[in-house]
Protein backbone atom coordinates (compact mmCIF):
# COMPACT_ATOMS: atom_id res chain seq x y z
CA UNK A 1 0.77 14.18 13.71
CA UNK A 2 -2.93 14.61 14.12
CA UNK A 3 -2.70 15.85 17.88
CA UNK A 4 -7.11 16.16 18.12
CA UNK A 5 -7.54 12.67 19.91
CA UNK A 6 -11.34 13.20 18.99
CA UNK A 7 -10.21 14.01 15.21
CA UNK A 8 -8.02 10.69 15.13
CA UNK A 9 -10.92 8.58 16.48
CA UNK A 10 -13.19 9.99 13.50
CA UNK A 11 -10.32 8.66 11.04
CA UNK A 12 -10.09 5.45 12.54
CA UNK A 13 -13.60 4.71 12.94
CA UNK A 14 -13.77 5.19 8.80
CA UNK A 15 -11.18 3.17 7.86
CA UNK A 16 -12.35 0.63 9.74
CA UNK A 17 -16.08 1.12 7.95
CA UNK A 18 -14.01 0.57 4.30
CA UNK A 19 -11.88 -2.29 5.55
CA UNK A 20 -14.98 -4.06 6.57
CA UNK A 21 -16.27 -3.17 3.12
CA UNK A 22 -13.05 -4.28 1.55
CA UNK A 23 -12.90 -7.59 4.12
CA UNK A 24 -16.58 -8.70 2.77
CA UNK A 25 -15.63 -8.22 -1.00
CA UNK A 26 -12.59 -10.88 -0.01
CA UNK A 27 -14.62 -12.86 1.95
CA UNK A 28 -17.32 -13.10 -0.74
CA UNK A 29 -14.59 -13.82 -3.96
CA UNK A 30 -12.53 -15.76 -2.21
CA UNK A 31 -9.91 -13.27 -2.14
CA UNK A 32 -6.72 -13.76 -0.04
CA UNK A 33 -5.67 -10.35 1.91
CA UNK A 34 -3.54 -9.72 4.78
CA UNK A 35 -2.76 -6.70 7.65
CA UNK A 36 0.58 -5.96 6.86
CA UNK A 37 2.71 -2.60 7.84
CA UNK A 38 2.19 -0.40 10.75
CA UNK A 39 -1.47 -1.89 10.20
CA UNK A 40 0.50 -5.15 11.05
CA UNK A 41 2.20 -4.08 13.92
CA UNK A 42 -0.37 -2.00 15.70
CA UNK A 43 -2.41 -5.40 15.62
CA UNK A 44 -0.05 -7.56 17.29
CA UNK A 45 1.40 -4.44 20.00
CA UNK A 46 -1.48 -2.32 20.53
CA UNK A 47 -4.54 -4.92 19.82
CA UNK A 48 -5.80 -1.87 16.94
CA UNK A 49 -4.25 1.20 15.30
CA UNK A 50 -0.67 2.65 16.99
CA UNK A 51 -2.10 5.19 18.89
CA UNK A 52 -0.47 8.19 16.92
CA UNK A 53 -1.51 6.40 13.04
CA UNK A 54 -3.43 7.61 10.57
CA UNK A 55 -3.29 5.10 7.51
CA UNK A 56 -4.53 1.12 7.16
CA UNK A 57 -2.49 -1.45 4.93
CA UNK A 58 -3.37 -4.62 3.94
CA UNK A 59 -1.96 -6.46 0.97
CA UNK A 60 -3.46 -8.78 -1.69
CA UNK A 61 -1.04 -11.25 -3.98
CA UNK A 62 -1.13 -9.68 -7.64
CA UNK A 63 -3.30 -12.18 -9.27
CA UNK A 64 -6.12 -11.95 -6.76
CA UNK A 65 -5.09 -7.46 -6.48
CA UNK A 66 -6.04 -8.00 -10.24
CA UNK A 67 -9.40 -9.45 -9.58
CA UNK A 68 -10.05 -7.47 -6.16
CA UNK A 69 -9.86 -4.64 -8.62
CA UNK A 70 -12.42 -5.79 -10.93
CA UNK A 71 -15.12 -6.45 -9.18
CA UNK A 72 -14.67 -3.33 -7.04
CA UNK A 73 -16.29 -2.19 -10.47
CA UNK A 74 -19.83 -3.93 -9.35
CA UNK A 75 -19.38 -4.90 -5.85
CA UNK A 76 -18.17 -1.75 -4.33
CA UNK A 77 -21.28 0.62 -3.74
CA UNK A 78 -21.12 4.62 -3.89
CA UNK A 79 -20.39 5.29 -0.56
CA UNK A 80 -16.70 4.03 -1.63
CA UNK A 81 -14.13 5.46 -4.34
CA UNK A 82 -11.46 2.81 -5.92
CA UNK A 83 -8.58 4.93 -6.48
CA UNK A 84 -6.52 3.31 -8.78
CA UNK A 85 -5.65 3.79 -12.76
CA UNK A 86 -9.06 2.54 -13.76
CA UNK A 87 -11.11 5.20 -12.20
CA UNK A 88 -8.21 8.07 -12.39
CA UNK A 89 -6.02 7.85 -15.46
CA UNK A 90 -3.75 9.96 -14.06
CA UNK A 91 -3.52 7.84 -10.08
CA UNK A 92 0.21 8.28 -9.45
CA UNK A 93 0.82 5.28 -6.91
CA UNK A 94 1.96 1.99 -7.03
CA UNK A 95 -1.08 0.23 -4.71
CA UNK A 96 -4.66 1.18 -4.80
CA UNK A 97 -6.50 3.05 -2.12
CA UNK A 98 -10.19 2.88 -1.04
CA UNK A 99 -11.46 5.76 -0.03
CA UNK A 100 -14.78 6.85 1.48
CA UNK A 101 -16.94 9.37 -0.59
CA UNK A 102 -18.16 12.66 1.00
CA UNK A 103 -14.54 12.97 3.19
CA UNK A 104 -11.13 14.82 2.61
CA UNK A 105 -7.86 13.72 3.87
CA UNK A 106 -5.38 15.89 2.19
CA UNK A 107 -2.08 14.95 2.36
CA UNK A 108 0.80 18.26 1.93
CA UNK A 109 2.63 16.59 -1.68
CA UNK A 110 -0.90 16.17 -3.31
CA UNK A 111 -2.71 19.30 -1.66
CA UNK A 112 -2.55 21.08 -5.77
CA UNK A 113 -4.37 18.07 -7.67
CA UNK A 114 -7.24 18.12 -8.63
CA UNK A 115 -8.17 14.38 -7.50
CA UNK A 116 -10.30 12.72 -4.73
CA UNK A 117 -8.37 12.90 -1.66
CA UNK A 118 -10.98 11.38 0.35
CA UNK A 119 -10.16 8.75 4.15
CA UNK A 120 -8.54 5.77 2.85
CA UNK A 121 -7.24 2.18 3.03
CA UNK A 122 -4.29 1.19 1.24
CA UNK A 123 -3.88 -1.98 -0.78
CA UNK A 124 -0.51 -3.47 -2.00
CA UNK A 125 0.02 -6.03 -4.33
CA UNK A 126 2.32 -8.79 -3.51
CA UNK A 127 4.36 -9.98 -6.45
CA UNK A 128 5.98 -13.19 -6.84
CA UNK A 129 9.61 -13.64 -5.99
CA UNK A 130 11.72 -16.81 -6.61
CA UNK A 131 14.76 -15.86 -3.83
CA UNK A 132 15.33 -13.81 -0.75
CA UNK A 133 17.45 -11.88 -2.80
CA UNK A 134 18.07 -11.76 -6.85
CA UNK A 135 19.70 -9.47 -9.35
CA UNK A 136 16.44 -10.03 -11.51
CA UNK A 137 14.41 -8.87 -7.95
CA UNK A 138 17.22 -5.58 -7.66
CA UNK A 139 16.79 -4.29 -11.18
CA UNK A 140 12.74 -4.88 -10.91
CA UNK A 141 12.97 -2.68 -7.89
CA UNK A 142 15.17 0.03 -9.24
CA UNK A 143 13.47 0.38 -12.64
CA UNK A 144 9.93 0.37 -11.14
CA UNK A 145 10.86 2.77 -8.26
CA UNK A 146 12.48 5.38 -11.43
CA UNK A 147 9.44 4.81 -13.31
CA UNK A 148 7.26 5.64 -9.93
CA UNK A 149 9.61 9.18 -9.45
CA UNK A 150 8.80 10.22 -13.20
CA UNK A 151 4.94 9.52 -12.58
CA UNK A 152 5.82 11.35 -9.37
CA UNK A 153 7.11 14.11 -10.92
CA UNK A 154 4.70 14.13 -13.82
CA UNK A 155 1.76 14.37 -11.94
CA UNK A 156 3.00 17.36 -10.16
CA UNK A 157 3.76 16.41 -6.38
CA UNK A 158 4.62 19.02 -4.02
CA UNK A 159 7.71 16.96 -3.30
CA UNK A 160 11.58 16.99 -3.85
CA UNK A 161 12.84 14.31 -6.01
CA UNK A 162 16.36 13.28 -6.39
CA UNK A 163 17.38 12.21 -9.76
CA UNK A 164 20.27 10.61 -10.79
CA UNK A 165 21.94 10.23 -14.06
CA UNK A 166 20.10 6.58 -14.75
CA UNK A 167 17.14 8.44 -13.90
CA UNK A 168 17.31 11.13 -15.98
CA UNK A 169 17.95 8.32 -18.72
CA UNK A 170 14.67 7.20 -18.03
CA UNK A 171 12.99 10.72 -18.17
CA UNK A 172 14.58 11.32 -21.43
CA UNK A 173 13.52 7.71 -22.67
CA UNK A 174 9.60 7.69 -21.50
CA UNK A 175 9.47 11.82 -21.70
CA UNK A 176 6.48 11.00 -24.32
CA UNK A 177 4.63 8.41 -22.07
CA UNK A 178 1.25 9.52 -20.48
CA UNK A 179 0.94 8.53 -16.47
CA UNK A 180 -1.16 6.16 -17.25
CA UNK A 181 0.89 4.40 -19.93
CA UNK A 182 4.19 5.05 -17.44
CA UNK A 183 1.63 3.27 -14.58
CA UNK A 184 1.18 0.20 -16.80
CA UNK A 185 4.53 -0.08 -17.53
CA UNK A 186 5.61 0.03 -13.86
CA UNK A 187 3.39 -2.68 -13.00
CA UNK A 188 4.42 -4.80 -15.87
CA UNK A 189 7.63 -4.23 -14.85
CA UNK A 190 6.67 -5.10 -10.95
CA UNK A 191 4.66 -8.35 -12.17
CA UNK A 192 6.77 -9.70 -14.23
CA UNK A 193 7.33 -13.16 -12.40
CA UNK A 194 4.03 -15.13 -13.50
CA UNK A 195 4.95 -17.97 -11.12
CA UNK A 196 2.18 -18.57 -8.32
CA UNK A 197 3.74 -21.17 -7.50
CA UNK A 198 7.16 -19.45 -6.47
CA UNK A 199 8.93 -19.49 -3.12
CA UNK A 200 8.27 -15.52 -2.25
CA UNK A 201 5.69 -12.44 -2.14
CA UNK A 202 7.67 -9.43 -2.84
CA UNK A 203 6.24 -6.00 -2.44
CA UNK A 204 7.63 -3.63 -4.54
CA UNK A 205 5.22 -1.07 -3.68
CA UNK A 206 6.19 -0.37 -0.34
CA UNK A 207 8.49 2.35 0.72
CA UNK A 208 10.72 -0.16 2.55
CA UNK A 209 13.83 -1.50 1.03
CA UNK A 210 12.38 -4.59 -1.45
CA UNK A 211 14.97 -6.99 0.20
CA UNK A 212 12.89 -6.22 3.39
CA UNK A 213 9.30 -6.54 1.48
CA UNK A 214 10.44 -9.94 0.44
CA UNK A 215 9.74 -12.95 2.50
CA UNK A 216 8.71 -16.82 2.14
CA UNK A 217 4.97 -17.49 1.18
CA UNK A 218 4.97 -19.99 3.87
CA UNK A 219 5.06 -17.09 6.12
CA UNK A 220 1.90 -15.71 5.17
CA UNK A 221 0.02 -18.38 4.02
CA UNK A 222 -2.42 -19.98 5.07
CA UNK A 223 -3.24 -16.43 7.12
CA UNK A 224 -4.26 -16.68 10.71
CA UNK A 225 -7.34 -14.40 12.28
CA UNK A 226 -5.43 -11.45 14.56
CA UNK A 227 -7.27 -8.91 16.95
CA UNK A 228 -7.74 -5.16 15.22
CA UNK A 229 -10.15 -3.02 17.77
CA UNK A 230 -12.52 -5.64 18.15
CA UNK A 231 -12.56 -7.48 15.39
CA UNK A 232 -10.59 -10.05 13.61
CA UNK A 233 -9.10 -9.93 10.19
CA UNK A 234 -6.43 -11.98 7.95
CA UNK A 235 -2.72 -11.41 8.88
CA UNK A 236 0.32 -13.46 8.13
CA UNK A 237 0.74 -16.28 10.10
CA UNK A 238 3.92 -16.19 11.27
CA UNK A 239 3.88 -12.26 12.12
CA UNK A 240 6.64 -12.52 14.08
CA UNK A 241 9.07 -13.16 11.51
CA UNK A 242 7.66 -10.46 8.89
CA UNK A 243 7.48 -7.66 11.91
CA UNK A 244 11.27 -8.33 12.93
CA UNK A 245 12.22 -8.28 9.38
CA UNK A 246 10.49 -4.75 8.90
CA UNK A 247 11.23 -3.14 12.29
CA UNK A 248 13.33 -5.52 14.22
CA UNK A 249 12.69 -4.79 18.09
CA UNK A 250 8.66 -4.18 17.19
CA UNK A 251 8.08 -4.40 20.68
CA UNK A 252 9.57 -1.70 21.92
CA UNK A 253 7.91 1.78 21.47
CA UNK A 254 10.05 4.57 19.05
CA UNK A 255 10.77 7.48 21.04
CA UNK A 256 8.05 10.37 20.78
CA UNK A 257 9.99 12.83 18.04
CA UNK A 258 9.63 9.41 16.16
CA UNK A 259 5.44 9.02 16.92
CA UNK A 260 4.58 10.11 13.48
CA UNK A 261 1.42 10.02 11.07
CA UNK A 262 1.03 11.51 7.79
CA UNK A 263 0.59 15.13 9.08
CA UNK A 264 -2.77 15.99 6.42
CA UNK A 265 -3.14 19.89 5.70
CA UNK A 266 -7.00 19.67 5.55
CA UNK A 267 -9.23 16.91 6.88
């Protein structure tokens, strides 16, 4: 936890600059995108960022995450860095970051690569899903999440990974495969359900159980404008539902051992 209130503020204050970047970009390409996350609940409990947070999430369905990501490549100027596979062949995450240029927030697991590590905002895809729950859905999850610990691993994270006997499969199987062909294969894997017209978003990028990540589209869509310090921005429209989903009681404040950011080494 970043316990320099003054330090915090700084961090805020930038995110906000790129998600006003990143909400002008939708705004202009008719690009769908949503507060999700803590981002999510800090909106609807605290009116802005939870007090102790250090990240912003919104999410984008794939299709339009596709697109977002092209024209990044014209329409996002050089005070901004699109962190994704396009711009570093060797990006090791499953959702694309924005950062700002000329900043450093360096997280512990990535504090030995060589990559930018600059203030960010985080940007999920949301994949389509045709049930609340599926064995097609489970087995997307589990292969993409093994396929996400060997890029993981690849890349060099300073992080413990567990791996299990399927996993080692895997390791053995795609041993050969470069990051970035293992990162195109994940979100192949991830995107595999073409149908825009299905029942569900699933996000399969989030660190949250997938059965969790996936709800009705008619909960998000068509988005509603919610208060984030001062401003308004796209969030689901029924909140309610995706917040007790994620956190159940979202209300209620998690004890302070629980208050929690992402604890950067350098800033």
């Amino acid at each position: 936890m970043i316990d320099d209130s003054t330090t915090l503020k700084r961090i805020h204050s930038i995110q906000l600059d790129i998600l006003d970047k990143v909400e002008r970009i939708c705004k202009e390409n008719d690009i769908p995108y949503y507060l999700i996350g803590g981002t999510l609940l800090g909106a609807v409990r605290h009116k802005g960022f939870i007090p102790w947070d250090d990240d912003l999430d919104i999410a984008i369905p794939r299709k339009d995450f596709n697109r977002f990501i092209e024209i990044c490549k014209t329409q996002l100027d050089n005070k901004y860095f699109l962190h994704w596979t396009s711009t570093d062949p060797e990006y090791w995450l499953p959702f694309a970051k924005i950062r700002k240029n000329g900043t450093i927030f360096e997280e512990k697991p990535i504090r030995n690569l060589d990559a930018h590590k600059g203030i960010f905002v985080d940007i999920f895809p949301l994949d389509n899903a045709n049930k609340q729950i599926s064995f097609f859905q489970g087995m997307q999850a589990k292969i993409s999440k093994a396929i996400q610990c060997l890029i993981l691993k690849k890349r060099g994270l300073d992080i413990e990974l567990e791996f299990s006997k399927k996993m080692r499969f895997f390791e053995l199987l795609l041993s050969g495969f470069s990051i970035r062909r293992l990162a195109s294969l994940r979100d192949c894997i991830m995107s595999l359900n073409k149908n825009d017209k299905s029942k569900y978003y699933i996000n399969l990028a989030s660190n949250y159980n997938h059965i969790k990540e996936t709800f009705p589209k008619t909960k998000f869509d068509p988005p509603k404008k919610t208060e984030f310090e001062g401003n308004y921005y796209n969030a689901p429209n029924d909140w309610d539902y995706i917040l007790r989903r994620i956190f159940n009681d979202y209300m209620e404040l998690p004890p302070p051992d629980k208050r929690v950011g992402h604890n950067p080494v350098r800033i």
